[in-house]
N, C-alpha and C. Protein backbone atom coordinates (compact mmCIF):
# COMPACT_ATOMS: atom_id res chain seq x y z
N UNK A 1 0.83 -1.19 0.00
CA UNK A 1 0.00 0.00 0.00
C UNK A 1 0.86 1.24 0.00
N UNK A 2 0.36 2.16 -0.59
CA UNK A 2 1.18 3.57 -0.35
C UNK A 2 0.07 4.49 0.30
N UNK A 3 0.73 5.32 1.01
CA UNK A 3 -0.42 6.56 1.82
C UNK A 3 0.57 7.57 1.88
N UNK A 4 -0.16 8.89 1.25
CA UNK A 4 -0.26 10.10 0.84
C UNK A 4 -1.00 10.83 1.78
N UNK A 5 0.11 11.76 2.30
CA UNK A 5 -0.61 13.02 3.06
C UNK A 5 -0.21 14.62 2.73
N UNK A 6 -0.95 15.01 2.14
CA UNK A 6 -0.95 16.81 2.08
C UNK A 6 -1.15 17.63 3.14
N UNK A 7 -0.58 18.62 2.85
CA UNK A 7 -0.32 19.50 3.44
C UNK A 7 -0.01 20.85 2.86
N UNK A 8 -0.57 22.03 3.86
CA UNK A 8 -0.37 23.51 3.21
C UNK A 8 -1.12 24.22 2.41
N UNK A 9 -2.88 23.48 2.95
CA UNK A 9 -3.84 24.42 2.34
C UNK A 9 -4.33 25.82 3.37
N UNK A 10 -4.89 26.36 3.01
CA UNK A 10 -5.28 27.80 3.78
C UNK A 10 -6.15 28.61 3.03
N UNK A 11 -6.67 29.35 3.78
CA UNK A 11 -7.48 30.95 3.57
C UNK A 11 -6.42 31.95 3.06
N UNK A 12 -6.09 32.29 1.68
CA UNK A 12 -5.58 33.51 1.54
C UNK A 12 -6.13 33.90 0.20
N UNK A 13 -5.62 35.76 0.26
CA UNK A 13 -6.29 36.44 -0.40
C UNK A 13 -6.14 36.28 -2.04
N UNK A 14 -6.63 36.82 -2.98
CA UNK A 14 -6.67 36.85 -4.59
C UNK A 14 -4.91 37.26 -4.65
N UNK A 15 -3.81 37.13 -5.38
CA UNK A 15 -2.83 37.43 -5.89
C UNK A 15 -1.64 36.48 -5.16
N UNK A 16 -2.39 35.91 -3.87
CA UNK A 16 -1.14 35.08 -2.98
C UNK A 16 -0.40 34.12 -3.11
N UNK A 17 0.19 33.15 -3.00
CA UNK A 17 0.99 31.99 -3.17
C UNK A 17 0.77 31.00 -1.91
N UNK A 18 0.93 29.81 -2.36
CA UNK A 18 0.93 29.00 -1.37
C UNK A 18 1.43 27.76 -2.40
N UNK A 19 2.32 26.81 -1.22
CA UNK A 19 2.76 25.48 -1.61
C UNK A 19 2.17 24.48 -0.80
N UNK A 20 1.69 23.79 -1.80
CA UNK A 20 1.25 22.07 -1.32
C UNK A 20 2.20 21.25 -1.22
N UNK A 21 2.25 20.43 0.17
CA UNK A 21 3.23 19.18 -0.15
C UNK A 21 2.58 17.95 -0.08
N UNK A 22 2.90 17.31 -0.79
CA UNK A 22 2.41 15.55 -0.76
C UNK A 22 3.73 14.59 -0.19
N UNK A 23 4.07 14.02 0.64
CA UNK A 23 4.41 12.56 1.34
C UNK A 23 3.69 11.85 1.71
N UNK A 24 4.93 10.70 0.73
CA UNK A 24 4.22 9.21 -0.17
C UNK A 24 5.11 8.70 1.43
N UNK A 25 4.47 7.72 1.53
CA UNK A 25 5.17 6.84 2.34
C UNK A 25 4.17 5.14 1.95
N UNK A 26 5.09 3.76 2.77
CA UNK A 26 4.77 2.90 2.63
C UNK A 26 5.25 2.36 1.52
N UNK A 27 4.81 1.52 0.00
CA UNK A 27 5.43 1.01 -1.12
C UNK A 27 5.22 1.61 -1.75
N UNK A 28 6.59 2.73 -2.15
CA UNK A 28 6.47 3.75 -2.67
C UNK A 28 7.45 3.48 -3.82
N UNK A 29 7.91 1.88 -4.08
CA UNK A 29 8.83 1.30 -5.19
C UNK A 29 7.19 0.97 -6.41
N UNK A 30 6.38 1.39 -5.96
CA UNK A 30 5.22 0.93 -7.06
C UNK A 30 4.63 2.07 -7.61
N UNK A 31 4.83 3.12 -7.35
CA UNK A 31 4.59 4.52 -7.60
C UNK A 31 5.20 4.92 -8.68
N UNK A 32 5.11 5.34 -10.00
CA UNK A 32 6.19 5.82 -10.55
C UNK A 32 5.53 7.49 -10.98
N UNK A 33 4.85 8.02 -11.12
CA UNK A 33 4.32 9.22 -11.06
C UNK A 33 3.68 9.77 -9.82
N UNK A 34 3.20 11.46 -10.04
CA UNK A 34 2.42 11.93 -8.75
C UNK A 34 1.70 12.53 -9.46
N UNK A 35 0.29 13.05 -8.95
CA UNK A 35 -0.74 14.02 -10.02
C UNK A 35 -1.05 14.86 -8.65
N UNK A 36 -1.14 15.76 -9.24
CA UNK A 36 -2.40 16.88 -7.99
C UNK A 36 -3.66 17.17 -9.03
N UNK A 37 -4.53 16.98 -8.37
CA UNK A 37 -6.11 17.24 -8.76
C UNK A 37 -6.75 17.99 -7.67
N UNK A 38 -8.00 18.85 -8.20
CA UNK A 38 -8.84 19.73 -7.42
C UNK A 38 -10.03 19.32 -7.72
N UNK A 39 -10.65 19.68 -6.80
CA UNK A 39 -12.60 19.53 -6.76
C UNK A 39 -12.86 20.60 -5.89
N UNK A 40 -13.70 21.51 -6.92
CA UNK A 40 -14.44 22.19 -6.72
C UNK A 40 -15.60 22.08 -5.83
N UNK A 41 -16.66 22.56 -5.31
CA UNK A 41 -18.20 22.05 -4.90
C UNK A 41 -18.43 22.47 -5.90
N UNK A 42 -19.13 21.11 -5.74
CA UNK A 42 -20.37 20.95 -7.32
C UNK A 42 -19.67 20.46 -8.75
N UNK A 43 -18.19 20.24 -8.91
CA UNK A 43 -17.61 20.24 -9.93
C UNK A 43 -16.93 19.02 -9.92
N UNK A 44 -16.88 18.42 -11.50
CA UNK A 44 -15.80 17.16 -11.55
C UNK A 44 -14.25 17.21 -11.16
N UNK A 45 -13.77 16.11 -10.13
CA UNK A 45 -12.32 16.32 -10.17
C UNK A 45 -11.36 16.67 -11.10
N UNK A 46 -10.99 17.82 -10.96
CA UNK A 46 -10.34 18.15 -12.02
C UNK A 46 -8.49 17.93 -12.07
N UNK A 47 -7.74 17.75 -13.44
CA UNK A 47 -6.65 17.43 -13.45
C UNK A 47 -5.35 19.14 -12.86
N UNK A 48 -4.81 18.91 -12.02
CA UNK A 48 -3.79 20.07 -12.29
C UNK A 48 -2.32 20.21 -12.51
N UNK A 49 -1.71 18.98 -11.77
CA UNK A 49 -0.29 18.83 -12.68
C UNK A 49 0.27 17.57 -12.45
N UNK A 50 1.10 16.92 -12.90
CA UNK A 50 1.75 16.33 -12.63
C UNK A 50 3.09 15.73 -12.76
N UNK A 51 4.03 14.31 -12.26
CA UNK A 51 5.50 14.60 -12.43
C UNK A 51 6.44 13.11 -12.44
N UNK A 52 7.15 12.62 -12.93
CA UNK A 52 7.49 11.17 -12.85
C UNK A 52 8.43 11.60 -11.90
N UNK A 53 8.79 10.23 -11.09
CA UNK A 53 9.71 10.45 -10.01
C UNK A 53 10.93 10.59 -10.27
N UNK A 54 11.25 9.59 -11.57
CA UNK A 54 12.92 9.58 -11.90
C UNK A 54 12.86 10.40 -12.49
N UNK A 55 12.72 10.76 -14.26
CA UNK A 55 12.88 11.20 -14.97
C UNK A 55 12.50 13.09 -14.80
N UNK A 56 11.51 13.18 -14.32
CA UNK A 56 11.35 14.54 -13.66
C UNK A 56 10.00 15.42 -14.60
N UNK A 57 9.86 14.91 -15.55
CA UNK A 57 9.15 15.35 -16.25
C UNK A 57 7.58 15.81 -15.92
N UNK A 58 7.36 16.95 -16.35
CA UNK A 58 6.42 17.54 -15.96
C UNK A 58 4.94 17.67 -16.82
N UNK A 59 4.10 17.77 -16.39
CA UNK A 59 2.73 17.86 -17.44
C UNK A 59 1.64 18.78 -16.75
N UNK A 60 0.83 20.08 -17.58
CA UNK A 60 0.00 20.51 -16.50
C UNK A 60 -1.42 21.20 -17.14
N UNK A 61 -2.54 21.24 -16.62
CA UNK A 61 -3.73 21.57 -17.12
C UNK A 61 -3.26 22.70 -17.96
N UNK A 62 -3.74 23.18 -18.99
CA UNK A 62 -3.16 24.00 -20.26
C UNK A 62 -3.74 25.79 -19.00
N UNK A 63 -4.68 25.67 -18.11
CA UNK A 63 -4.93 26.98 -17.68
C UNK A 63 -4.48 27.16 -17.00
N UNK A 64 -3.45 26.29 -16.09
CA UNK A 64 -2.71 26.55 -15.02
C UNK A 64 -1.26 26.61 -14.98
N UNK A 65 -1.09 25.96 -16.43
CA UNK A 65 0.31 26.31 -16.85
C UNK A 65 1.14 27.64 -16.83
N UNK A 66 1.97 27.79 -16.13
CA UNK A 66 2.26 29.02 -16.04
C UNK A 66 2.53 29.87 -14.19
N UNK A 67 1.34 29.91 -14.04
CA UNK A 67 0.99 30.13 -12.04
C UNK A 67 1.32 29.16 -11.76
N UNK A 68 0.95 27.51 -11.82
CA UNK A 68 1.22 26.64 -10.81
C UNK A 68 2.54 25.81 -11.44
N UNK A 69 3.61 25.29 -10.85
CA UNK A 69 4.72 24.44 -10.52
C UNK A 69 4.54 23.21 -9.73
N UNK A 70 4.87 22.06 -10.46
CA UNK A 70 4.76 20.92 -9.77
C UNK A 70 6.21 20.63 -9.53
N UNK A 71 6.88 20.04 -8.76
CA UNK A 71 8.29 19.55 -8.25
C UNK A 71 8.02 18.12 -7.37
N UNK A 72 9.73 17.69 -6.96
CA UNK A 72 9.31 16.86 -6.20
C UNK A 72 10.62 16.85 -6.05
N UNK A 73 10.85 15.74 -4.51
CA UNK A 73 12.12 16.14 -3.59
C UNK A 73 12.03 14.31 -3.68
N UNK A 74 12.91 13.42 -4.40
CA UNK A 74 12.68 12.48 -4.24
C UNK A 74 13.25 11.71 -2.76
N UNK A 75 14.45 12.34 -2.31
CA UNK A 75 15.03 11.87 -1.41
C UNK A 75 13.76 11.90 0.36
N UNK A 76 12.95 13.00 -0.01
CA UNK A 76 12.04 13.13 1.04
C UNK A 76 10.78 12.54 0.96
N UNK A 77 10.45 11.79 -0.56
CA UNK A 77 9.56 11.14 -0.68
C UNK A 77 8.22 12.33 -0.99
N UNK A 78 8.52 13.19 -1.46
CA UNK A 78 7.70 14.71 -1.10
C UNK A 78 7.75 14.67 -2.60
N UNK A 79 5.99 15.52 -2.87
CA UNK A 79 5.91 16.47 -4.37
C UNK A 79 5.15 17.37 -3.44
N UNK A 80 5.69 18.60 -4.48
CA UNK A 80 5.02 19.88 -3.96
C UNK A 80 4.50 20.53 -5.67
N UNK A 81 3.59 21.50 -5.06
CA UNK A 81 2.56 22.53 -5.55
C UNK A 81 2.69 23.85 -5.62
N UNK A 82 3.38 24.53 -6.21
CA UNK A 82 3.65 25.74 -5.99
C UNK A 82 2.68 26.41 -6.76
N UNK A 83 1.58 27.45 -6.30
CA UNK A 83 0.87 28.13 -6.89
C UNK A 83 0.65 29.60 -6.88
N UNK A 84 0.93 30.53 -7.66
CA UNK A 84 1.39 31.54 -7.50
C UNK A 84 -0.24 32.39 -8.15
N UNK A 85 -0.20 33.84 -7.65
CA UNK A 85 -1.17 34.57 -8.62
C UNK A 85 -2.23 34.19 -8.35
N UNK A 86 -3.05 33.20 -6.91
CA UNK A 86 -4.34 32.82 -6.73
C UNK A 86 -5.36 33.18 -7.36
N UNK A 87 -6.09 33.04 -7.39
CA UNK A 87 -7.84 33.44 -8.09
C UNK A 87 -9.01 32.96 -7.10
N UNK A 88 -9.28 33.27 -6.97
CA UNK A 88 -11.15 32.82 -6.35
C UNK A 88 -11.26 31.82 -7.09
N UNK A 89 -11.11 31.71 -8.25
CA UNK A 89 -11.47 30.15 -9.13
C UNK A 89 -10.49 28.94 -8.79
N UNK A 90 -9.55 29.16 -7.92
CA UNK A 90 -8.59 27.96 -7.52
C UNK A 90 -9.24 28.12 -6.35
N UNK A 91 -10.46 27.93 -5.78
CA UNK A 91 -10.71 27.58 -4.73
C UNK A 91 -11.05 25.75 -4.73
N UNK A 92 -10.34 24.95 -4.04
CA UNK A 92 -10.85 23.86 -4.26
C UNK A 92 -10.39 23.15 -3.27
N UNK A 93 -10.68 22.08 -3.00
CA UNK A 93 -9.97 20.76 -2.55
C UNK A 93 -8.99 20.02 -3.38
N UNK A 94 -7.31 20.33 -2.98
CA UNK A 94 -6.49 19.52 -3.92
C UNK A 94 -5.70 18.40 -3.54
N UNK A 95 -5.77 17.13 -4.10
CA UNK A 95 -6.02 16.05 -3.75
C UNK A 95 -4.18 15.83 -4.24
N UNK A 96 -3.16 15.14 -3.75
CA UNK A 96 -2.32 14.04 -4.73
C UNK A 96 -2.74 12.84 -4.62
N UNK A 97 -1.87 12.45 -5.73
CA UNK A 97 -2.62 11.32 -6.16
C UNK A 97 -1.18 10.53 -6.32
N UNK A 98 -1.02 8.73 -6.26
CA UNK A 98 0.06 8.12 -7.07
C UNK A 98 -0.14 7.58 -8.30
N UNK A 99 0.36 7.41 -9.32
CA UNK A 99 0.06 6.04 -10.21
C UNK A 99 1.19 5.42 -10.84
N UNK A 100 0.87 5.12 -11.75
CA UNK A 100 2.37 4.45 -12.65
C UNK A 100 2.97 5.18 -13.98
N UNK A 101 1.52 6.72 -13.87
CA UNK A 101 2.50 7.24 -14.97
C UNK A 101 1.46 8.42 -14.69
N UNK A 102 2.48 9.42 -15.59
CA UNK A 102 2.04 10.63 -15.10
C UNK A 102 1.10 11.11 -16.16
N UNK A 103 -0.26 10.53 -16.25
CA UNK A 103 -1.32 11.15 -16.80
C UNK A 103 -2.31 12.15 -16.67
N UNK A 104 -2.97 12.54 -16.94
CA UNK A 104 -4.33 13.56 -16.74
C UNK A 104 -5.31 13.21 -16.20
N UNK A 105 -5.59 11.87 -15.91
CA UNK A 105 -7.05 10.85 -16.12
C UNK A 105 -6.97 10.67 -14.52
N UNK A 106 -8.05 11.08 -13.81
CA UNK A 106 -7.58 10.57 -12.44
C UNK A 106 -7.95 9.02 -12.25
N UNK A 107 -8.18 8.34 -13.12
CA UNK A 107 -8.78 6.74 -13.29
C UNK A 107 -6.99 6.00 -13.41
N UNK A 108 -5.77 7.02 -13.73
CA UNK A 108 -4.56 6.23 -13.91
C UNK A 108 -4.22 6.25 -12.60
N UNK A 109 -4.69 6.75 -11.42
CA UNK A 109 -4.23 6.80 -10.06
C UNK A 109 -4.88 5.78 -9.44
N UNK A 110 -3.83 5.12 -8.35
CA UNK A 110 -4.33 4.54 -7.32
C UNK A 110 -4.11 4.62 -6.09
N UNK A 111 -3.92 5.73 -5.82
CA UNK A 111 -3.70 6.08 -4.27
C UNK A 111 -3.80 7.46 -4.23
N UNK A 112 -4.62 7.88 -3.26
CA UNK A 112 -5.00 9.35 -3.19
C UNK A 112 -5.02 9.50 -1.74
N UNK A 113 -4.79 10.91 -1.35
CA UNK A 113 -4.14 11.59 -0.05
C UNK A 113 -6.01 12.24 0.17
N UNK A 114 -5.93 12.80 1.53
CA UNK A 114 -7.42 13.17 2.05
C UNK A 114 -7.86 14.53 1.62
N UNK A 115 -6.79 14.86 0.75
CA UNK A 115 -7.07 16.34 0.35
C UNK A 115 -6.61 17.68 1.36
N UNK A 116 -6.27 18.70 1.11
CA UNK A 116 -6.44 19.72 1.40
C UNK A 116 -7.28 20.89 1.21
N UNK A 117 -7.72 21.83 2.35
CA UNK A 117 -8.11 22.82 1.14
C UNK A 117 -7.56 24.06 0.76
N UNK A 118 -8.30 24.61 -0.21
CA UNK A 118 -7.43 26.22 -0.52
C UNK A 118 -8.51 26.95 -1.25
N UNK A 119 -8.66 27.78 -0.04
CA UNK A 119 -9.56 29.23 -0.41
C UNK A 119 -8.99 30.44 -0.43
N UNK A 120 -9.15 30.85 -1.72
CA UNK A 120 -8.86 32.18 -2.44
C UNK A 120 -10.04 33.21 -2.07
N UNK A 121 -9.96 34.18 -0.98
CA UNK A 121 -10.88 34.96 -1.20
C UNK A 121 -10.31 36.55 -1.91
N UNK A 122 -11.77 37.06 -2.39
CA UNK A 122 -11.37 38.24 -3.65
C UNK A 122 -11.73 39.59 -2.98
C-alpha cells in the first residue's frame, strides 16, 4: 500500500501563493508518477499537474500552466505545488494522487491523499 498526506492548504487572499506538499510513504517502489487534482463544490475532479519520479518530467492543465509548478524532492519522498497569482477560481480541494504514470485521467491513479483545502478569497 502507499499513503499520501498533504499539506499547506489555507485561507488567503486573490494574488497570494501557497505550496502544497504531498508525502508518499509505505510502497512507494510501485509509484512511478504523482498528479495533484482539485474539486471544486459541485464540480468534476479536475486534473492540475503532474510529475514522474525519476525522470522529472512535468505535465499541466493548459490553464494553469504558467501560475502553478509541480516539483518533487525524491530523497524526502515529497511532491510539492507551488501556486502563484491565486484566483477565487482555484478555490478547491487539492487532492495528490500516485500512479504508474504521469497522466491527466484521475482513473490512472491509485492512491489518493485526504485532500487539502485552498480558499482564495477576492
Amino acid at each position: 500500500q502507499v499513503q499520501l498526506v498533504e499539506s499547506g492548504g489555507g485561507l488567503v487572499q486573490a494574488g497570494a501563493s501557497l505550496r502544497l506538499s504531498c508525502t508518499v510513504s509505505g510502497r512507494t517502489s510501485i509509484s512511478e508518477a504523482m498528479g495533484w487534482f482539485r474539486q471544486a463544490p459541485g464540480k468534476e475532479r479536475e486534473f492540475v499537474a503532474s510529475i514522474n519520479w525519476r525522470g522529472g518530467s512535468t505535465y499541466y492543465a493548459d490553464s494553469l500552466r504558467g501560475r502553478f509548478t509541480i516539483s518533487r524532492d525524491n530523497a524526502k519522498s515529497t511532491v510539492y505545488l507551488q501556486m502563484n497569482s491565486l484566483k477565487p477560481e482555484d478555490t478547491a480541494v487539492y487532492y495528490c494522487a500516485a500512479g504508474v504514470s504521469a497522466g491527466t485521467s484521475r482513473w490512472e491513479y491509485a492512491y489518493w491523499g485526504q485532500g487539502t483545502q485552498v480558499t482564495v478569497s477576492s
